[in-house]
Protein backbone atom coordinates (compact mmCIF):
# COMPACT_ATOMS: atom_id res chain seq x y z
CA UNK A 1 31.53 97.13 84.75
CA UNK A 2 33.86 99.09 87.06
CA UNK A 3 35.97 97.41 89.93
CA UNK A 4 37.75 99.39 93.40
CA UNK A 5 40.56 97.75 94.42
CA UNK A 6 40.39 97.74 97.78
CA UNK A 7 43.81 96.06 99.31
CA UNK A 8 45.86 93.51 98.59
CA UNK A 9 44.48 92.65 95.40
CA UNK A 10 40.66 92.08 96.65
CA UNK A 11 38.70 93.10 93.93
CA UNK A 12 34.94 94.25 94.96
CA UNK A 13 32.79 95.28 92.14
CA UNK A 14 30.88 98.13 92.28
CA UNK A 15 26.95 98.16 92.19
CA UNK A 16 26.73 99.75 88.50
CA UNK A 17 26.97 97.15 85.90
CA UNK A 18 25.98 93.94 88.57
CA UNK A 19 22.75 91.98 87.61
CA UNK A 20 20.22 92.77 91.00
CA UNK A 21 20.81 89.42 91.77
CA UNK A 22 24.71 89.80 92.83
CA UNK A 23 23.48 93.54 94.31
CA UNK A 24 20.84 92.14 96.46
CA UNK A 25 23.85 89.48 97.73
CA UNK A 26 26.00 92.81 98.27
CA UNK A 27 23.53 94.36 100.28
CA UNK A 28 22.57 91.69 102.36
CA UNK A 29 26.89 91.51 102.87
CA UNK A 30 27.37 95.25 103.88
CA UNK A 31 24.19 94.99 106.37
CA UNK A 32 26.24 92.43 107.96
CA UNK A 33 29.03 94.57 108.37
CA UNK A 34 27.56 96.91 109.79
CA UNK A 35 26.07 94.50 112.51
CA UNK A 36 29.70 92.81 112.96
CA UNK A 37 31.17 95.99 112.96
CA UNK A 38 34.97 96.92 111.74
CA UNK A 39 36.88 94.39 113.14
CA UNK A 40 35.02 91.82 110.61
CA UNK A 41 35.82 94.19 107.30
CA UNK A 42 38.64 92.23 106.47
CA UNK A 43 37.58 88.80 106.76
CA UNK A 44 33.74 89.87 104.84
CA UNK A 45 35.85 91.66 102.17
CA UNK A 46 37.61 88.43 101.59
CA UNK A 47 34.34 86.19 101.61
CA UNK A 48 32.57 88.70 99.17
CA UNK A 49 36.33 88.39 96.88
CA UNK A 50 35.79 84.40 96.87
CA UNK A 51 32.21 84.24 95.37
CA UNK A 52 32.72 87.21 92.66
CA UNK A 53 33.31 84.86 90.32
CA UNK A 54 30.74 82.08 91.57
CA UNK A 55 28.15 84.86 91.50
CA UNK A 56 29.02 86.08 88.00
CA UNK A 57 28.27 82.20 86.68
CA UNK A 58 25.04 81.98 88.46
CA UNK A 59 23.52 84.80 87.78
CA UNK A 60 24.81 84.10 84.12
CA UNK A 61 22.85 80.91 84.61
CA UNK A 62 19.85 82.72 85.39
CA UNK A 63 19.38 85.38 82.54
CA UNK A 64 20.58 83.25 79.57
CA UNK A 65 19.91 79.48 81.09
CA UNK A 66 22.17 76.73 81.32
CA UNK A 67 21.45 74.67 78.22
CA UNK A 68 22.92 76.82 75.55
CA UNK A 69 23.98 75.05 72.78
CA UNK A 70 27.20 76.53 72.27
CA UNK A 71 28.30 75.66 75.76
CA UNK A 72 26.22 74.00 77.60
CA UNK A 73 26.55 73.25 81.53
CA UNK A 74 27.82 70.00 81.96
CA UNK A 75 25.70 68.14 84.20
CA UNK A 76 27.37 67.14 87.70
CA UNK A 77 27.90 63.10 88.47
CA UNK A 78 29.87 62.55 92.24
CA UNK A 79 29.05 61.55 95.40
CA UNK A 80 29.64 62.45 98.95
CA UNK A 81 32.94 61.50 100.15
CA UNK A 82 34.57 61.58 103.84
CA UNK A 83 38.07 61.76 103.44
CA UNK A 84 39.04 61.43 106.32
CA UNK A 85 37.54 57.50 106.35
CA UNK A 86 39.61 56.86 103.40
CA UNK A 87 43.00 57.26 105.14
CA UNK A 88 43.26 61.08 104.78
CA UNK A 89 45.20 63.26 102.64
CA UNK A 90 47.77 60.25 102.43
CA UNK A 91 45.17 58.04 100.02
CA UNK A 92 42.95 60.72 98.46
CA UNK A 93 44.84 61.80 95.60
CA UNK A 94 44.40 57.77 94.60
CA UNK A 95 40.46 57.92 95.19
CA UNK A 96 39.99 61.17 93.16
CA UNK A 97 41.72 59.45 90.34
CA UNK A 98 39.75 56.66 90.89
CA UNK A 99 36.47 58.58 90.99
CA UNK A 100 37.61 60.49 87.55
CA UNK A 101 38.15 57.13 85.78
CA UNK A 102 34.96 56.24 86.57
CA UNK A 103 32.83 59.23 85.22
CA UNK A 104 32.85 61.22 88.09
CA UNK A 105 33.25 65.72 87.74
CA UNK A 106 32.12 66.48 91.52
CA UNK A 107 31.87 66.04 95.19
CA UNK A 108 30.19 66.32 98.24
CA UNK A 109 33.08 67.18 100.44
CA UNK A 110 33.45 66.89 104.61
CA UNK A 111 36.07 68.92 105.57
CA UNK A 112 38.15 69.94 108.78
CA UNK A 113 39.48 73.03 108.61
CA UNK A 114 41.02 75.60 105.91
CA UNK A 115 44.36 73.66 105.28
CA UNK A 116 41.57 70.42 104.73
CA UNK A 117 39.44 72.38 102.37
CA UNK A 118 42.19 73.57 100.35
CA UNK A 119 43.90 70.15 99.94
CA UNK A 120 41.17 68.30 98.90
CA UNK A 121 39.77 70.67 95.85
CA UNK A 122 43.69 71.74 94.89
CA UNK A 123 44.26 67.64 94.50
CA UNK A 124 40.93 67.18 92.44
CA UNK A 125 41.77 70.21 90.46
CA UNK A 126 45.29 68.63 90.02
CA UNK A 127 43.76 65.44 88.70
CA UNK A 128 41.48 66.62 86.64
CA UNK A 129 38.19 65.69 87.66
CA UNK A 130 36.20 68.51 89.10
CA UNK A 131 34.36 70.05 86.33
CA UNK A 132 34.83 73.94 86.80
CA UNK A 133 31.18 74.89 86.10
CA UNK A 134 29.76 72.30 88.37
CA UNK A 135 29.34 73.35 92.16
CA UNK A 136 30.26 71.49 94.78
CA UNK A 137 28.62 70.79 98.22
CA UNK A 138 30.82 71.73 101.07
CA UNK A 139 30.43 70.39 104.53
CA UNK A 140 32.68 72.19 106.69
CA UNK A 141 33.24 70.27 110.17
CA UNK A 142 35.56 72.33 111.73
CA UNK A 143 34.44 73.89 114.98
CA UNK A 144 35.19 76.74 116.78
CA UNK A 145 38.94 76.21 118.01
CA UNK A 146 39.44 77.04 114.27
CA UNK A 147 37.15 80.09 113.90
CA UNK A 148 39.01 81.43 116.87
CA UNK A 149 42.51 81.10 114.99
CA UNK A 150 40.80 82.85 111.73
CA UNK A 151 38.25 85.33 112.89
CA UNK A 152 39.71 88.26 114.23
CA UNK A 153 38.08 89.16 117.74
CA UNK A 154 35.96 85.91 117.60
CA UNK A 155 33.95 86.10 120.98
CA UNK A 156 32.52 89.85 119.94
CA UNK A 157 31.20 87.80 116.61
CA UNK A 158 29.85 85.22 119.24
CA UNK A 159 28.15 88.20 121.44
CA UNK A 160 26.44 89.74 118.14
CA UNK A 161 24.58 86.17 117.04
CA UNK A 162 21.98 86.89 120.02
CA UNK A 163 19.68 84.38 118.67
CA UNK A 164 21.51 81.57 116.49
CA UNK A 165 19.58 79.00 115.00
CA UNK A 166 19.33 75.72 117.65
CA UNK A 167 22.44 73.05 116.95
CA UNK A 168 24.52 75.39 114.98
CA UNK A 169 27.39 77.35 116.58
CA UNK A 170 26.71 80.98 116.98
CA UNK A 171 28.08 82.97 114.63
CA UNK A 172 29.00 80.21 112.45
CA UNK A 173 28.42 81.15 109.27
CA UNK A 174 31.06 83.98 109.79
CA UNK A 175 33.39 81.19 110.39
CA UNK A 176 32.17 79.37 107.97
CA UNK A 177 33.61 82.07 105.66
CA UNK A 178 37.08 82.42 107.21
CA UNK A 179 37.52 78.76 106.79
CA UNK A 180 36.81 79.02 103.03
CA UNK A 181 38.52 82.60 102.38
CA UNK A 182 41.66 81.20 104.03
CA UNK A 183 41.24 78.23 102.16
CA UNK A 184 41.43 80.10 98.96
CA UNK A 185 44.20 81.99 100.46
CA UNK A 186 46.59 79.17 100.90
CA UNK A 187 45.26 77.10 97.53
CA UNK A 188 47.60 76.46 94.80
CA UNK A 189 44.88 77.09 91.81
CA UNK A 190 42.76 79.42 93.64
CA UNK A 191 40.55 80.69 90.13
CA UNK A 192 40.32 77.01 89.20
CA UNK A 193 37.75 76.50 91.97
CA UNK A 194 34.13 75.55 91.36
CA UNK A 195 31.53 77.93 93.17
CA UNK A 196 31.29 76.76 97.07
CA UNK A 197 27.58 75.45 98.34
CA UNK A 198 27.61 75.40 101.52
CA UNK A 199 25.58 72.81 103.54
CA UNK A 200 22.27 73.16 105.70
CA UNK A 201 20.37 70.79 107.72
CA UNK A 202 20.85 67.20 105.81
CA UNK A 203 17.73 65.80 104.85
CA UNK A 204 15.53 68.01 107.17
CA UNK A 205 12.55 66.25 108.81
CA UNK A 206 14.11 62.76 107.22
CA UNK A 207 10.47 61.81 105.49
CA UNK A 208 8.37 63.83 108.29
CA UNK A 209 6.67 67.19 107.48
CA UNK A 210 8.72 69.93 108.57
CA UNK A 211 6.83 72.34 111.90
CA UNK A 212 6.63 76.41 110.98
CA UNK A 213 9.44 76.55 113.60
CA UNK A 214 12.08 74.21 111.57
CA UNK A 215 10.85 75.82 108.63
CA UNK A 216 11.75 79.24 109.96
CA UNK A 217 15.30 78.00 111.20
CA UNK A 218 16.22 76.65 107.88
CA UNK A 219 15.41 80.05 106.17
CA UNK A 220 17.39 81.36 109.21
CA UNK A 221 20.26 79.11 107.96
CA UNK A 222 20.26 80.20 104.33
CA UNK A 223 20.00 83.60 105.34
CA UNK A 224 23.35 84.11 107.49
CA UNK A 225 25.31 82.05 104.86
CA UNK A 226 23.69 84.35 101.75
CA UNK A 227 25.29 87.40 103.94
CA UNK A 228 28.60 86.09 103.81
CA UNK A 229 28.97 85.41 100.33
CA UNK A 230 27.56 82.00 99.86
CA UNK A 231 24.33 79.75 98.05
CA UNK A 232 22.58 76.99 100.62
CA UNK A 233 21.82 73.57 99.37
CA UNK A 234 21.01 70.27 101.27
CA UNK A 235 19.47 66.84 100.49
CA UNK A 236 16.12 66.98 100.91
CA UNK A 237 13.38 63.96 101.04
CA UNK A 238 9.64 64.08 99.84
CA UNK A 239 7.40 65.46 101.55
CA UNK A 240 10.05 68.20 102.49
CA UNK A 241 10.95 69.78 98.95
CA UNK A 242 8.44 72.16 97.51
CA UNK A 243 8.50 73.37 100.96
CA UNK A 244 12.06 74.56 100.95
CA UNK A 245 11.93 76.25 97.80
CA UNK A 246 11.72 79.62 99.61
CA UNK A 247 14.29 78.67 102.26
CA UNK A 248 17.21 76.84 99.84
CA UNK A 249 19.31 77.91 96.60
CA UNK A 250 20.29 74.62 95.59
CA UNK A 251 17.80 71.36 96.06
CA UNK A 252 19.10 68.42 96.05
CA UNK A 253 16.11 65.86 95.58
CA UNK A 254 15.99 62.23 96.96
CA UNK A 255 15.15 59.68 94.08
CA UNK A 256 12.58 58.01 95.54
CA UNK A 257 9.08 56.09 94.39
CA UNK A 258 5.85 58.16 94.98
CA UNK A 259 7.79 61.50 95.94
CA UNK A 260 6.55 63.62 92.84
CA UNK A 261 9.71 63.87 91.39
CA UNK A 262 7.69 66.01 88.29
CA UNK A 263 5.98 68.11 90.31
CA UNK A 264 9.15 68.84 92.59
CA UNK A 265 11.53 69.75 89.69
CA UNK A 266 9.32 72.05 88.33
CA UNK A 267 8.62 73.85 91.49
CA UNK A 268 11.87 74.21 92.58
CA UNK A 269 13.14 75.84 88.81
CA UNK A 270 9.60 78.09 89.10
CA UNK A 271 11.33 79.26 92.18
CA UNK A 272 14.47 80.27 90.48
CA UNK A 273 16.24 77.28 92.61
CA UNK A 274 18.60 74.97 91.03
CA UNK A 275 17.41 71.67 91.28
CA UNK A 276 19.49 68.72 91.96
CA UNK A 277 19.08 64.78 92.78
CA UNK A 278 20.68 62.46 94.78
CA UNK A 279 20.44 58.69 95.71
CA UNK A 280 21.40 57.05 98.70
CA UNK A 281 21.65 53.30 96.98
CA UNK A 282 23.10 53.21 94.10
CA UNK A 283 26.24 50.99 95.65
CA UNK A 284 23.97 48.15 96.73
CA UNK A 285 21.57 47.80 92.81
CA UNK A 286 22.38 45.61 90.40
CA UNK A 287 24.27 46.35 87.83
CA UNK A 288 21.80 47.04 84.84
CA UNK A 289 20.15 49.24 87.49
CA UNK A 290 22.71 51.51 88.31
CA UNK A 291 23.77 51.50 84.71
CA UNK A 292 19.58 52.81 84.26
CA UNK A 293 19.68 55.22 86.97
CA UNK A 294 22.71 56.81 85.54
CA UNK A 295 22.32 57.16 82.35
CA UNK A 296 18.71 56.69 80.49
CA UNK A 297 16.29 57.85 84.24
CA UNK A 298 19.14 61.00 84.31
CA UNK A 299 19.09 61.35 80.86
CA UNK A 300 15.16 61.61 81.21
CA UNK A 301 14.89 63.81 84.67
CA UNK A 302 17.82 66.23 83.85
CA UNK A 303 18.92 67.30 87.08
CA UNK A 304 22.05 69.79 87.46
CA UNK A 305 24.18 67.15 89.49
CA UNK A 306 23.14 63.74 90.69
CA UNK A 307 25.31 62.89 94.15
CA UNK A 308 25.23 59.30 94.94
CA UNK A 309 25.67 58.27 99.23
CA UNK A 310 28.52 57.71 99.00
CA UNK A 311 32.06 56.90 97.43
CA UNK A 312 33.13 54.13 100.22
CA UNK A 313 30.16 51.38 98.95
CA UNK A 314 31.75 52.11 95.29
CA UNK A 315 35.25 50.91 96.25
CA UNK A 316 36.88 47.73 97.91
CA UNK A 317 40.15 46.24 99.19
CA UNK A 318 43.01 48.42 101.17
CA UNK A 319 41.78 52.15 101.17
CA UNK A 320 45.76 52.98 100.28
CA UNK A 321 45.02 51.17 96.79
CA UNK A 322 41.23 50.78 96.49
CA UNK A 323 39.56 48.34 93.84
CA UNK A 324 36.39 49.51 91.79
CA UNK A 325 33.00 47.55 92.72
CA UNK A 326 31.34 46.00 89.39
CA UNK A 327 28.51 48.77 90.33
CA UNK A 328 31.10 51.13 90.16
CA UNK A 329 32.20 49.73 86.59
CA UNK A 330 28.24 49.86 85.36
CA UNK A 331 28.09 53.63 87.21
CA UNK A 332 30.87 54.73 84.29
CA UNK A 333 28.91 52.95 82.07
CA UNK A 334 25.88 54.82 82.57
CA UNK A 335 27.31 58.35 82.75
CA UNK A 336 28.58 57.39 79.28
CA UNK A 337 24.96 56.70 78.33
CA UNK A 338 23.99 60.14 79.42
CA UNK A 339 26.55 61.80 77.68
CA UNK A 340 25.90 59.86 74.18
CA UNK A 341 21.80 60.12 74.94
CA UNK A 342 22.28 63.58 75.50
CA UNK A 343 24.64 64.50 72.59
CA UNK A 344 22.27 62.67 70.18
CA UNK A 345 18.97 64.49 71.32
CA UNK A 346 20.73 67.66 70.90
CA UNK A 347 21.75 66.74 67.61
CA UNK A 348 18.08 66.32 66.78
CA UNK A 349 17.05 69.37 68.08
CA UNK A 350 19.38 71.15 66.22
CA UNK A 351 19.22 69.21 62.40
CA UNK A 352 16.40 70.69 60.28
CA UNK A 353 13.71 68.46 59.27
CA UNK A 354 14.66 68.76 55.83
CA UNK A 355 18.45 67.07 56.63
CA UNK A 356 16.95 64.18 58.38
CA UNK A 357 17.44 60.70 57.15
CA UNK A 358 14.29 58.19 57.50
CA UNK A 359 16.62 56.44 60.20
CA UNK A 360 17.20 59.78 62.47
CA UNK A 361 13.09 60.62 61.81
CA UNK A 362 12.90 56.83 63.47
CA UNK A 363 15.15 57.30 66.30
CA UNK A 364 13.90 60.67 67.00
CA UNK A 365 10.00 59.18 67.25
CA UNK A 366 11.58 56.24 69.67
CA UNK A 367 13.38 59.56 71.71
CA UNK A 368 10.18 61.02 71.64
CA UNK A 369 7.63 57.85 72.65
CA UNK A 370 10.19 57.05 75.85
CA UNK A 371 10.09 60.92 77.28
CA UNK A 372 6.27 60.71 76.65
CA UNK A 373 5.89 57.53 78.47
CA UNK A 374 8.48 58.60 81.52
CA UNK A 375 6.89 58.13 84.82
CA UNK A 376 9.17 60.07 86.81
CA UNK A 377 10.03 57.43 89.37
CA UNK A 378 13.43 56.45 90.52
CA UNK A 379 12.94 52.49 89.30
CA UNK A 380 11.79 51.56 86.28
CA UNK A 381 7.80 50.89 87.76
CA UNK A 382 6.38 47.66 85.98
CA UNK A 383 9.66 46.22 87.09
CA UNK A 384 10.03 46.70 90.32
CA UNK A 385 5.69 46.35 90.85
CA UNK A 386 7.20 42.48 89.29
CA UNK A 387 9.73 42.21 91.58
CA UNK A 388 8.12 43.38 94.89
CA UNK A 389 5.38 40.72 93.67
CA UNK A 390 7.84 38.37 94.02
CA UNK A 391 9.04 39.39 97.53
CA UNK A 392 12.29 40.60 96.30
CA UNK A 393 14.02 44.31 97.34
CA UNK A 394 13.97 47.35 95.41
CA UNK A 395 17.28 46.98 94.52
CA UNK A 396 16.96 43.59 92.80
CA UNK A 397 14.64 45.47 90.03
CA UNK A 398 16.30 45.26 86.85
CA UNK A 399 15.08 47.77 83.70
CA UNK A 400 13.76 45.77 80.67
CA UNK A 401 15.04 48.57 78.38
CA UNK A 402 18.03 47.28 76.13
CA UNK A 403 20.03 49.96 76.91
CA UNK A 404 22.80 48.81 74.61
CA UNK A 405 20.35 49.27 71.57
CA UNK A 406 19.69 52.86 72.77
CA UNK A 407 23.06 54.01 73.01
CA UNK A 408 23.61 52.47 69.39
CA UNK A 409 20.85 54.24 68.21
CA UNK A 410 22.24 57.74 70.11
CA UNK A 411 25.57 56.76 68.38
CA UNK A 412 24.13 56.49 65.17
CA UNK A 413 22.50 60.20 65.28
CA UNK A 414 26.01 61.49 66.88
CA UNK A 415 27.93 59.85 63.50
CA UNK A 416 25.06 61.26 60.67
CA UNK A 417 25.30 64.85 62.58
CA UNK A 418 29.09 65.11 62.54
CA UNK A 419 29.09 64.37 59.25
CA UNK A 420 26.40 66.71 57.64
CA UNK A 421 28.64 69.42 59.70
């Protein structure tokens, strides 16, 4: 692969050697340049520099898939989080600890400006807890007073968008850019970032089918942010998902009962999309549930991040020192599930038959019977048909599944397959 340095240190690779996908994102890049003209070289060249390496892992997720055994993706556990309710920059080096200790390796970020952006990820970074390889939602609040101050000759940017999409800022996506270049400019750990997704429409049609029109405008969306260097995600709710395969690069699917979660997943990874989940009540289950939802239902459904809505029902007290919920407590609890569940199935994908004791055979056939019997619903569905029987919420479901047997069991296979190693 051959690079041309182009100033300042802005490396911009060169079509030979690229996989089509990152030279289809190149072209769609220097067609906006040529719209923009000149006077946007600088600013493009810096937005193409910032997803090199974000476009190297995807499309490295693409040809050779994510679930290598040698290194596999880790899967993404967060939540959206609004700094700025949390007593700002002051208190959020305590809540990304906080969300660390408790299993969390991502975010879904709301941010004000370049100085915001970088703060927030360089603090995560310096705490540990974003997970490199997972991406992270970005919504960028901040507005045009701060395009002006990035992007050079704003107002001819402004005059080119003829026909911006209805409710977003013409030409924002340009700024969009500048915020995040700058961003990278003035971070402290710059290559440590995780790729950027920027952020469309949340939850478009919110449960009603979507009209050609808002179709078009979300494609629209996707479209001006691709040129500049970025993938497009949202959270989307059934019936709105197998519609927005076309229009989105990263799905993030509401866990809800009777939205085809099945049928959803698979059309969204047919359409080369990376499929995602998120739930907007985890803070308010009980605790069994939440531990369920987070460990054995994502162990089952496999989703490349689950976002829960969002980090202020998981903490109480002063936001300067904040206090973990119990829910928060059986959250940790179930990402710990997933990681054990998921350590021991690999483990019996990977042992021969041959090396096999009679009690891995029987864990492996009780593995087996429970991904047979999944019904891909976001409660467990003879419970909570019980429980709305009895007049009580959704939320008041608890799983029947002993949970703590399961994980013994998955701790069992992880102990025989270290030691046959």
């Amino acid at each position: 692969m051959s690079t041309t340095i182009v100033s300042k240190g802005i490396e911009i690779l060169s079509f030979r050697g690229m996989s089509h996908t990152i030279r289809q994102r190149m072209r769609r890049r220097e067609r906006l340049l040529h719209c923009h003209g000149f006077l946007l070289m600088g600013l493009l060249l810096a937005a193409i520099a910032v997803q090199l390496d974000s476009d190297h892992r995807v499309a490295g997720a693409q040809e050779s898939g994510t679930k290598s055994a040698a290194n596999p993706k880790p899967t993404g556990f967060g939540c959206y989080a609004y700094m700025h309710e949390l007593g700002g920059l002051e208190n959020w080096r305590t809540h990304v600890k906080l969300m660390k200790t408790h299993g969390m390796n991502t975010f879904a970020i709301f941010t004000r400006g370049s100085q915001d952006v970088a703060r927030q990820i360089d603090i995560a970074i310096e705490e540990g807890m974003l997970e490199g390889r997972v991406p992270i939602f970005l919504l960028d609040h901040s507005g045009i007073p701060e395009f002006k101050r990035l992007v050079q000759d704003w107002e001819e940017v402004v005059k080119k968008d003829t026909d911006p999409v209805p409710g977003w800022t013409p030409g924002g996506a340009v700024g969009t850019a500048a915020v995040i270049a700058k961003a990278r400019e003035i971070s402290k750990y710059p290559d440590q970032w995780p790729e950027i997704i920027t952020y469309s429409v949340d939850e478009p049609g919110r449960g009603n089918p979507l009209s050609d029109k808002e179709l078009s405008d979300l494609g629209r969306i996707t479209t001006n942010l691709n040129a500049v260097g970025f993938r497009c995600g949202t959270a989307c709710i059934y019936p709105n998902v197998k519609n927005l395969v076309p229009l989105l690069d990263v799905i993030a699917v509401a866990s809800i009962v009777g939205g085809d979660l099945k049928g959803c997943k698979q059309a969204i990874e047919a359409g080369g999309k990376e499929f995602w989940m998120y739930h907007t009540g985890i803070p308010k289950t009980n605790l069994k549930l939440a531990r369920w939802l987070l460990g054995y239902w994502t162990w089952q459904v496999e989703p490349a991040s689950y976002l829960a809505w969002n980090w202020n029902g998981f903490i109480q007290g002063d936001m300067a020192d904040p206090k973990p919920t119990d829910v928060l407590l059986a959250y940790a609890q179930g990402v710990e599930d997933f990681k054990l569940l998921t350590a021991a199935s690999g483990h019996l994908e990977r042992t021969s038959e041959s090396r096999k004791s009679a009690s891995l055979q029987a864990i492996e056939k009780r593995f087996k019977r429970l991904q047979a019997g999944f019904r891909w619903e976001g409660l467990p569905m003879e419970e909570f048909d019980a429980a709305r029987a009895e007049g009580k919420p959704w939320h008041e479901t608890v799983p029947e599944l002993d949970l703590n047997n399961l994980v013994r069991e998955a701790k069992q296979v992880i102990s025989v397959a270290t030691s046959l190693k």
